[in-house]
Protein backbone atom coordinates (compact mmCIF):
# COMPACT_ATOMS: atom_id res chain seq x y z
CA UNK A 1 -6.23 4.14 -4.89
CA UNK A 2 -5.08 2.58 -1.75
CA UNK A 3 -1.62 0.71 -1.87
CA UNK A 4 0.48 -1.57 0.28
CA UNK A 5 3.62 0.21 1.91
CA UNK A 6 4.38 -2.07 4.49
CA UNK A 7 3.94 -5.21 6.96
CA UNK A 8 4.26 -6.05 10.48
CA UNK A 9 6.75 -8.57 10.74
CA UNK A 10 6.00 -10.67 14.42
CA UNK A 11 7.31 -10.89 17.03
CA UNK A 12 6.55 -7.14 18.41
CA UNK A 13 6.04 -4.09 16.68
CA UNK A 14 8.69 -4.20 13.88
CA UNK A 15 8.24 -3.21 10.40
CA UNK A 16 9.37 -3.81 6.64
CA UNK A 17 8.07 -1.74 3.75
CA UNK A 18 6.91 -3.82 1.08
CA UNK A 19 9.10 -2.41 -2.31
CA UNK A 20 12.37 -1.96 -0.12
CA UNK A 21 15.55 -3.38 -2.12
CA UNK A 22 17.50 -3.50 0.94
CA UNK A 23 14.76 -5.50 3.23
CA UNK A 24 15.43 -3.51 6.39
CA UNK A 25 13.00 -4.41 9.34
CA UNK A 26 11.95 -1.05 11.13
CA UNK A 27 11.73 -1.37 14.71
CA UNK A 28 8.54 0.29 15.54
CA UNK A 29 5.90 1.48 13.69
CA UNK A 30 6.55 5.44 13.85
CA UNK A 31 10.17 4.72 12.34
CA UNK A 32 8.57 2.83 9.31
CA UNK A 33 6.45 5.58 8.53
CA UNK A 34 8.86 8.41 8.65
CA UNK A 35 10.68 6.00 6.37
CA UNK A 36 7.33 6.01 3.76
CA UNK A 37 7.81 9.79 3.65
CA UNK A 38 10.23 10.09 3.56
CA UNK A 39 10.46 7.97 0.14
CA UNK A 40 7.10 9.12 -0.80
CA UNK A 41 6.44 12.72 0.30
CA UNK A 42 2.43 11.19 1.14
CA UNK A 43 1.69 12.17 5.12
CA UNK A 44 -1.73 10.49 5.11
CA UNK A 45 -1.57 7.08 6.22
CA UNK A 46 -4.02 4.13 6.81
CA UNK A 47 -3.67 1.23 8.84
CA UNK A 48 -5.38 -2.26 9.39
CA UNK A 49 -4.17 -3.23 12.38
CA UNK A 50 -5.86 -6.94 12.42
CA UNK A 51 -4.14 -7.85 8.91
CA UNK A 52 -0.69 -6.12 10.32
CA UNK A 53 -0.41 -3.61 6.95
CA UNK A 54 -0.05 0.13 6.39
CA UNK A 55 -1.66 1.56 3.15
CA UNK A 56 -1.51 4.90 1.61
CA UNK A 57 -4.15 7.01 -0.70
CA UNK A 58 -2.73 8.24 -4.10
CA UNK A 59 -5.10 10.58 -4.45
CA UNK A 60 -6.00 8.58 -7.77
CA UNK A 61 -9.63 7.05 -8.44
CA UNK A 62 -9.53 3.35 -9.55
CA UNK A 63 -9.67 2.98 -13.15
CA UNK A 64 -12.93 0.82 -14.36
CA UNK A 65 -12.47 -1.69 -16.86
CA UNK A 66 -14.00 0.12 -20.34
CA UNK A 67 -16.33 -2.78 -21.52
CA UNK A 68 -15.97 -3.89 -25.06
CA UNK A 69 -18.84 -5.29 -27.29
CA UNK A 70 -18.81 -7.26 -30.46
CA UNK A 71 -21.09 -6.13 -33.09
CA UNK A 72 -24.15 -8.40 -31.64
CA UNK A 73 -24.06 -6.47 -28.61
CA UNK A 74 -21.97 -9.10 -26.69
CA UNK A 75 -19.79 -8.91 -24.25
CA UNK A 76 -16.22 -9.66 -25.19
């Protein structure tokens, strides 16, 4: 499952990963990904540069919702 690590923040290429406590602003994009692995140990990174965001894979499938039925055969 793909998950938000971090943002551009404008103007320029600087950086801020999204669950960091101490809200530090990276100052280019290579420096903010070092920082993900170095926090994360994951090396495979994806990026959308229109929205400004950098995602990683988990490796882990997205869980469906199981569906639940009442006795009738409706949905609940």
């Amino acid at each position: 499952m793909k998950e938000l690590k971090a943002t551009r923040v404008p103007p320029g290429d600087r950086w801020a990963i999204v669950d960091d406590d101490e809200e530090r602003v990276y100052s280019s994009l290579t420096e903010v990904l070092n920082a993900i692995f170095m926090k994360t140990g994951i090396s495979q990174f994806f990026m959308d540069a229109k929205q400004g965001e950098v995602h990683t894979e988990d490796g882990v499938p997205k869980k469906e919702p199981i569906k639940k039925f009442s006795l009738y055969g409706e949905e609940i």
